[in-house]
N, C-alpha and C. Protein backbone atom coordinates (compact mmCIF):
# COMPACT_ATOMS: atom_id res chain seq x y z
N UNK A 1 17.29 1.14 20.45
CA UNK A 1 15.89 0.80 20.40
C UNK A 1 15.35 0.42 21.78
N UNK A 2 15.99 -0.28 22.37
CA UNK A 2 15.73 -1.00 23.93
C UNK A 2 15.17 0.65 25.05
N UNK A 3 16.32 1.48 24.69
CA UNK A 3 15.90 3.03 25.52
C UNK A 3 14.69 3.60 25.13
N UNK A 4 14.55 3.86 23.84
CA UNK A 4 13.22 3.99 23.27
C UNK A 4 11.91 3.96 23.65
N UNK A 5 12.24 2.63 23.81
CA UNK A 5 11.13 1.52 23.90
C UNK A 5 10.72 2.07 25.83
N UNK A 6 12.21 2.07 26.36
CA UNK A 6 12.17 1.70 27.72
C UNK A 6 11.41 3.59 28.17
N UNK A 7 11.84 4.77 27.39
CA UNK A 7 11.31 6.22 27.81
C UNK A 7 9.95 5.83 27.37
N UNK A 8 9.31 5.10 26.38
CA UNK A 8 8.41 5.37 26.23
C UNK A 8 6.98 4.56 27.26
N UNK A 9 7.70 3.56 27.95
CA UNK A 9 7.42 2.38 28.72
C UNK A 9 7.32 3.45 30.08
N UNK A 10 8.14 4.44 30.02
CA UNK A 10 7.89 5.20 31.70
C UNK A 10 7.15 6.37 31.58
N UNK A 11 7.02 7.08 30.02
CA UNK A 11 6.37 8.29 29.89
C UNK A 11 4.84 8.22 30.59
N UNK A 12 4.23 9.42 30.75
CA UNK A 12 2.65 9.58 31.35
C UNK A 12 1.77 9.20 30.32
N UNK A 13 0.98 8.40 30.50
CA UNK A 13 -0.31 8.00 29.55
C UNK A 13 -0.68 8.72 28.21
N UNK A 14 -0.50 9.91 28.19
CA UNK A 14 -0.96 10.85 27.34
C UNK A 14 -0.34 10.59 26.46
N UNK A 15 1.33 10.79 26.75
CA UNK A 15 2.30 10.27 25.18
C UNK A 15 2.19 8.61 24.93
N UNK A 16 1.94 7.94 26.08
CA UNK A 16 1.70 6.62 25.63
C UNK A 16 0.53 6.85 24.73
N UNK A 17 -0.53 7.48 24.94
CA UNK A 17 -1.67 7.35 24.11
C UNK A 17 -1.47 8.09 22.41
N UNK A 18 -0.65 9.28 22.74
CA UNK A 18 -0.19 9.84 21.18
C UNK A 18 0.28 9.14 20.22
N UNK A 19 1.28 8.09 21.00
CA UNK A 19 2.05 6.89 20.49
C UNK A 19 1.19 5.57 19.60
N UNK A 20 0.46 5.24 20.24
CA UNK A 20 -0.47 4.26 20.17
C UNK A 20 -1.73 4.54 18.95
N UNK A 21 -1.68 5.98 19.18
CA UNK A 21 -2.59 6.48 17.92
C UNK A 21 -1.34 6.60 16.47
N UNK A 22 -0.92 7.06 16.68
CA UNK A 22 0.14 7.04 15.49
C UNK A 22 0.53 6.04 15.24
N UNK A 23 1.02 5.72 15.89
CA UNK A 23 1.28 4.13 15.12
C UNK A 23 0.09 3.35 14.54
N UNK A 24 -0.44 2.87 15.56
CA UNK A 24 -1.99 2.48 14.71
C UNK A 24 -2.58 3.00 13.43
N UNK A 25 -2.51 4.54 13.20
CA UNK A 25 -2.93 5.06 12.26
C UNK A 25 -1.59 4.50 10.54
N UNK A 26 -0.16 4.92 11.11
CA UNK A 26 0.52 4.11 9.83
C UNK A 26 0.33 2.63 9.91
N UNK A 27 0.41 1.89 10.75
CA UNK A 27 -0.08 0.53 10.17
C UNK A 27 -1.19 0.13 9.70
N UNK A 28 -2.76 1.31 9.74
CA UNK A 28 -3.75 1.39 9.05
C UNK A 28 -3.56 1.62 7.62
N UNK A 29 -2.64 2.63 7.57
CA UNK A 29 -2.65 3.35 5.98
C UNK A 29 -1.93 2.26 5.36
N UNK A 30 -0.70 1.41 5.71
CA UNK A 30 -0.35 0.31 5.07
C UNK A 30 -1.14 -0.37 5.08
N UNK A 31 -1.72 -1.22 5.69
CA UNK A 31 -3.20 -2.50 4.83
C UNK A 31 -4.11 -1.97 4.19
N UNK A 32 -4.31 -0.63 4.57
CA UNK A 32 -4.94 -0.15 3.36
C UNK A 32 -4.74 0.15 1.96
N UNK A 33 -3.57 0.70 1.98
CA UNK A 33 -2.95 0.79 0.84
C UNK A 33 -2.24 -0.74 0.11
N UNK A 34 -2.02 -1.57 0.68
CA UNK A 34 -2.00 -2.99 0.34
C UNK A 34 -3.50 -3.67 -0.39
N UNK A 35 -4.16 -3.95 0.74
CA UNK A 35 -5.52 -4.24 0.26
C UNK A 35 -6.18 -3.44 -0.94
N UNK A 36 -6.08 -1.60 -1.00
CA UNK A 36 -6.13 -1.64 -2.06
C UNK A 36 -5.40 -1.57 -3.39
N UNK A 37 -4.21 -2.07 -3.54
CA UNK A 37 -3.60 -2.46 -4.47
C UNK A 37 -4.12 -3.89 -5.16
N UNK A 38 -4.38 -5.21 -4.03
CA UNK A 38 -4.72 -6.12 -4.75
C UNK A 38 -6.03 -5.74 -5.13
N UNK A 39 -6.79 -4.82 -4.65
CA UNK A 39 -8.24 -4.82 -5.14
C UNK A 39 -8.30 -4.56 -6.40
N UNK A 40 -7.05 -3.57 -6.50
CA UNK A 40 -6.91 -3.06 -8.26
C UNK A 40 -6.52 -4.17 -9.16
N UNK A 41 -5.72 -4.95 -8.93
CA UNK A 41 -5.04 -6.29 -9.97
C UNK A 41 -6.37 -7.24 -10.12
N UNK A 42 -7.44 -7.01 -9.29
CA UNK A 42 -8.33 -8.05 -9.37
C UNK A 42 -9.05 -7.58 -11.09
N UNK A 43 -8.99 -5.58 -11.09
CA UNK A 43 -9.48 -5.61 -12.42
C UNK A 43 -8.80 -5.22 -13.32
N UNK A 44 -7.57 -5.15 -13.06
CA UNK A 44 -6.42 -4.68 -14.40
C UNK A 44 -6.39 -5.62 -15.63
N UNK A 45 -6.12 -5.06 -16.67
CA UNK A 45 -6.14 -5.79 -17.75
C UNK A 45 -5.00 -6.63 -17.59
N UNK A 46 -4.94 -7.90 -18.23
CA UNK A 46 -3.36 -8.83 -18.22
C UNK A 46 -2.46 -8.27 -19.29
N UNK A 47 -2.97 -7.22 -20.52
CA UNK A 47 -1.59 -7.11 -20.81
C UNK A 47 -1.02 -5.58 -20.05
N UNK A 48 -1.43 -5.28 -19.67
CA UNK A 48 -1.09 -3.82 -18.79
C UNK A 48 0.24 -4.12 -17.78
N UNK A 49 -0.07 -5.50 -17.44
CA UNK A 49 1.36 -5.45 -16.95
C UNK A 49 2.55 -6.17 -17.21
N UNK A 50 2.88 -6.18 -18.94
CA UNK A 50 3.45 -6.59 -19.35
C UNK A 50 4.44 -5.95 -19.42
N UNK A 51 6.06 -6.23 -19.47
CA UNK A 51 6.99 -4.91 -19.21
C UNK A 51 7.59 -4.98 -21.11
N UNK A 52 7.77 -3.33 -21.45
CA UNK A 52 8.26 -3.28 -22.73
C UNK A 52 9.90 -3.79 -22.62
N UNK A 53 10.71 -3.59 -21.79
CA UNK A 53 11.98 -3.97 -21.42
C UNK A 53 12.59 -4.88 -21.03
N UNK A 54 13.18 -5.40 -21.57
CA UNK A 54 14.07 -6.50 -20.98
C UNK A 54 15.67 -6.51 -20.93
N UNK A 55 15.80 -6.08 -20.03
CA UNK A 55 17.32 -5.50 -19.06
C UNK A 55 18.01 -6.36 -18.75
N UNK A 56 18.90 -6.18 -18.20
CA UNK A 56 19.70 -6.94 -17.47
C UNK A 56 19.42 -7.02 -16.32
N UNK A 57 19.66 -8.43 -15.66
CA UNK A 57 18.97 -8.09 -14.22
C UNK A 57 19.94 -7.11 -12.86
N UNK A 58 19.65 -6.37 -12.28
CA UNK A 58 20.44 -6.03 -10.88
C UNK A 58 19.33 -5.17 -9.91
N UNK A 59 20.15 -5.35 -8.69
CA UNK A 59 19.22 -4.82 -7.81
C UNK A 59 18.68 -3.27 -7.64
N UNK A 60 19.06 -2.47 -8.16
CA UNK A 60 19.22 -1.27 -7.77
C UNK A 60 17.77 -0.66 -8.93
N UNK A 61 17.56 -1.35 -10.20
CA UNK A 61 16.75 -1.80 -11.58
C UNK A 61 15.54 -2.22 -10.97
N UNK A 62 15.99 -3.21 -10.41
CA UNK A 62 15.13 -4.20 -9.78
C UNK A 62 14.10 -3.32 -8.50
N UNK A 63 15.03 -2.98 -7.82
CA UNK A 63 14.01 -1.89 -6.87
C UNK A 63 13.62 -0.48 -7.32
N UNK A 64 14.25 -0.17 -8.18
CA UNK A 64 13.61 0.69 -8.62
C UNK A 64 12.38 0.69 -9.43
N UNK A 65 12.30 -0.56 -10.37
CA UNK A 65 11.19 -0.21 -11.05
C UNK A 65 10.03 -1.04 -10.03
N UNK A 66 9.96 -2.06 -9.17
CA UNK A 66 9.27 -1.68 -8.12
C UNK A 66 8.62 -1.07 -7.66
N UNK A 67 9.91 -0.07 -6.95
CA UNK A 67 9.06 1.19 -6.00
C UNK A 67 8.31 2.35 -7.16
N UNK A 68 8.74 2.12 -8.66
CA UNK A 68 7.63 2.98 -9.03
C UNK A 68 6.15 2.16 -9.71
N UNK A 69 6.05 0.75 -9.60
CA UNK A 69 4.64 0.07 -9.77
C UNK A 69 4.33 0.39 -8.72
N UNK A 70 4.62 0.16 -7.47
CA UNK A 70 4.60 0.51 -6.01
C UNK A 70 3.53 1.87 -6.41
N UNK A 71 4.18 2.27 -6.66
CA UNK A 71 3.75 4.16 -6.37
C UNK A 71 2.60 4.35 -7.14
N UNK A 72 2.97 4.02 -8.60
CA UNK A 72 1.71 4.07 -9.85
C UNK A 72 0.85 3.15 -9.18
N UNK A 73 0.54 2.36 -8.49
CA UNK A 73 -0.51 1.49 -8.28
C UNK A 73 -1.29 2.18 -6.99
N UNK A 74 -0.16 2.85 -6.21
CA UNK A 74 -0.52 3.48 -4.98
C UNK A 74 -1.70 5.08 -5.39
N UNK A 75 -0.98 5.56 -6.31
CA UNK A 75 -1.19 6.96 -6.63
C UNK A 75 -3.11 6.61 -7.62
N UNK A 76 -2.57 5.55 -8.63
CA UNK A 76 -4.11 5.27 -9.07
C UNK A 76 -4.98 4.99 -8.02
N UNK A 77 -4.53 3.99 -7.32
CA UNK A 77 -5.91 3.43 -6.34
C UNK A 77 -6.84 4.73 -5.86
N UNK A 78 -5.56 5.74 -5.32
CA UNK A 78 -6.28 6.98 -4.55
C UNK A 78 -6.81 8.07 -5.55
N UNK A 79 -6.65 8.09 -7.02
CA UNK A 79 -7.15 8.68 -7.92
C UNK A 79 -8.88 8.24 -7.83
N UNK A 80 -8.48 6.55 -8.39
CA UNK A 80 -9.76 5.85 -8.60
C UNK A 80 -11.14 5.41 -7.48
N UNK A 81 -10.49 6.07 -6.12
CA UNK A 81 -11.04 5.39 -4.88
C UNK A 81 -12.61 6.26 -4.88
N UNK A 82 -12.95 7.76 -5.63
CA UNK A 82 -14.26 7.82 -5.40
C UNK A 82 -14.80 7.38 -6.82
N UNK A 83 -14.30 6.55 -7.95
CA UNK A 83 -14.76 6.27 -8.60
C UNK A 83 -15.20 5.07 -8.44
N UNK A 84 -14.75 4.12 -7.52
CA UNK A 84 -15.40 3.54 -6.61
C UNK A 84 -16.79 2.95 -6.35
N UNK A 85 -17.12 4.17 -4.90
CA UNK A 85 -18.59 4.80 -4.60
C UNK A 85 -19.81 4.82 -5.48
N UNK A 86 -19.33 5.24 -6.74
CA UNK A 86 -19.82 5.97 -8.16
C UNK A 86 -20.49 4.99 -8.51
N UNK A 87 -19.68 4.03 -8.77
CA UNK A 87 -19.51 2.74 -10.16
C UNK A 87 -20.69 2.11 -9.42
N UNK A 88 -20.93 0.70 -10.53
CA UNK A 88 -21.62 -0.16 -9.77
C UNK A 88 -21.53 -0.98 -8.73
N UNK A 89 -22.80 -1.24 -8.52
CA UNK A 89 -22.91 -2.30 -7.44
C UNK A 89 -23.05 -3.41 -6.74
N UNK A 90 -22.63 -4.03 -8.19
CA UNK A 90 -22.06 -5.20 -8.18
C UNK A 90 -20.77 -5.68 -8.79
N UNK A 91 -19.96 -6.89 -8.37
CA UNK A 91 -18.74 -7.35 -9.22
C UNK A 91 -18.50 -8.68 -8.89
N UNK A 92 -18.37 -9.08 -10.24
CA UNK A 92 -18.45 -10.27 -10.36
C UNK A 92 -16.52 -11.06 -10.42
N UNK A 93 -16.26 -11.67 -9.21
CA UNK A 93 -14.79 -12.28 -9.23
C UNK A 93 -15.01 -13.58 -9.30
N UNK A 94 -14.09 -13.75 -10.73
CA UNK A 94 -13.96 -15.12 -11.01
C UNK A 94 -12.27 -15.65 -10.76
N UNK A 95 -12.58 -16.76 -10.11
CA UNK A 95 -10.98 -17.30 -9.95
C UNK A 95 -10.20 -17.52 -11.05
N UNK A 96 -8.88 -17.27 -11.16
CA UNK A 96 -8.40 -17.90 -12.07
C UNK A 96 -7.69 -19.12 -12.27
């Protein structure tokens, strides 16, 4: 990582600048895709995420069903994102 770091520390501006855009751009798409995940839980129903299963616990279970709320939450948001725009224009958040 240190060499990496250190070719990219001597390269000409241009790849420094390719660099700097790319990266910037995935650490965009992650808060975005974060932010809108909680935006979605703000209107999900409470029993929607109730699980039908009750397993045994281990890790491999454990990250797996995760990375697929992960994904289903990821994959809706970007389904639901021009429904959005659409909808109304107002919303009302109440704490819980």
């Amino acid at each position: 990582m240190p060499n990496f770091l250190e070719r990219i520390r001597t390269s000409d501006d241009q790849t420094k600048k390719r660099w700097l855009v790319g990266v910037s751009a995935v650490i965009m798409l992650v808060i975005v895709w974060v932010w809108l995940g909680y935006f979605n839980s703000l209107f999900m129903s409470p029993d929607a995420s109730a699980s039908p299963e009750q397993g045994g616990f281990s890790f491999w279970t454990s990250l797996k069903s995760g990375g697929s709320a992960a994904w289903d939450s990821m994959t809706a948001s970007v389904k639901s994102f021009g429904k959005f725009f659409g909808g109304p224009k107002e919303y009302i958040i109440k704490p819980e």
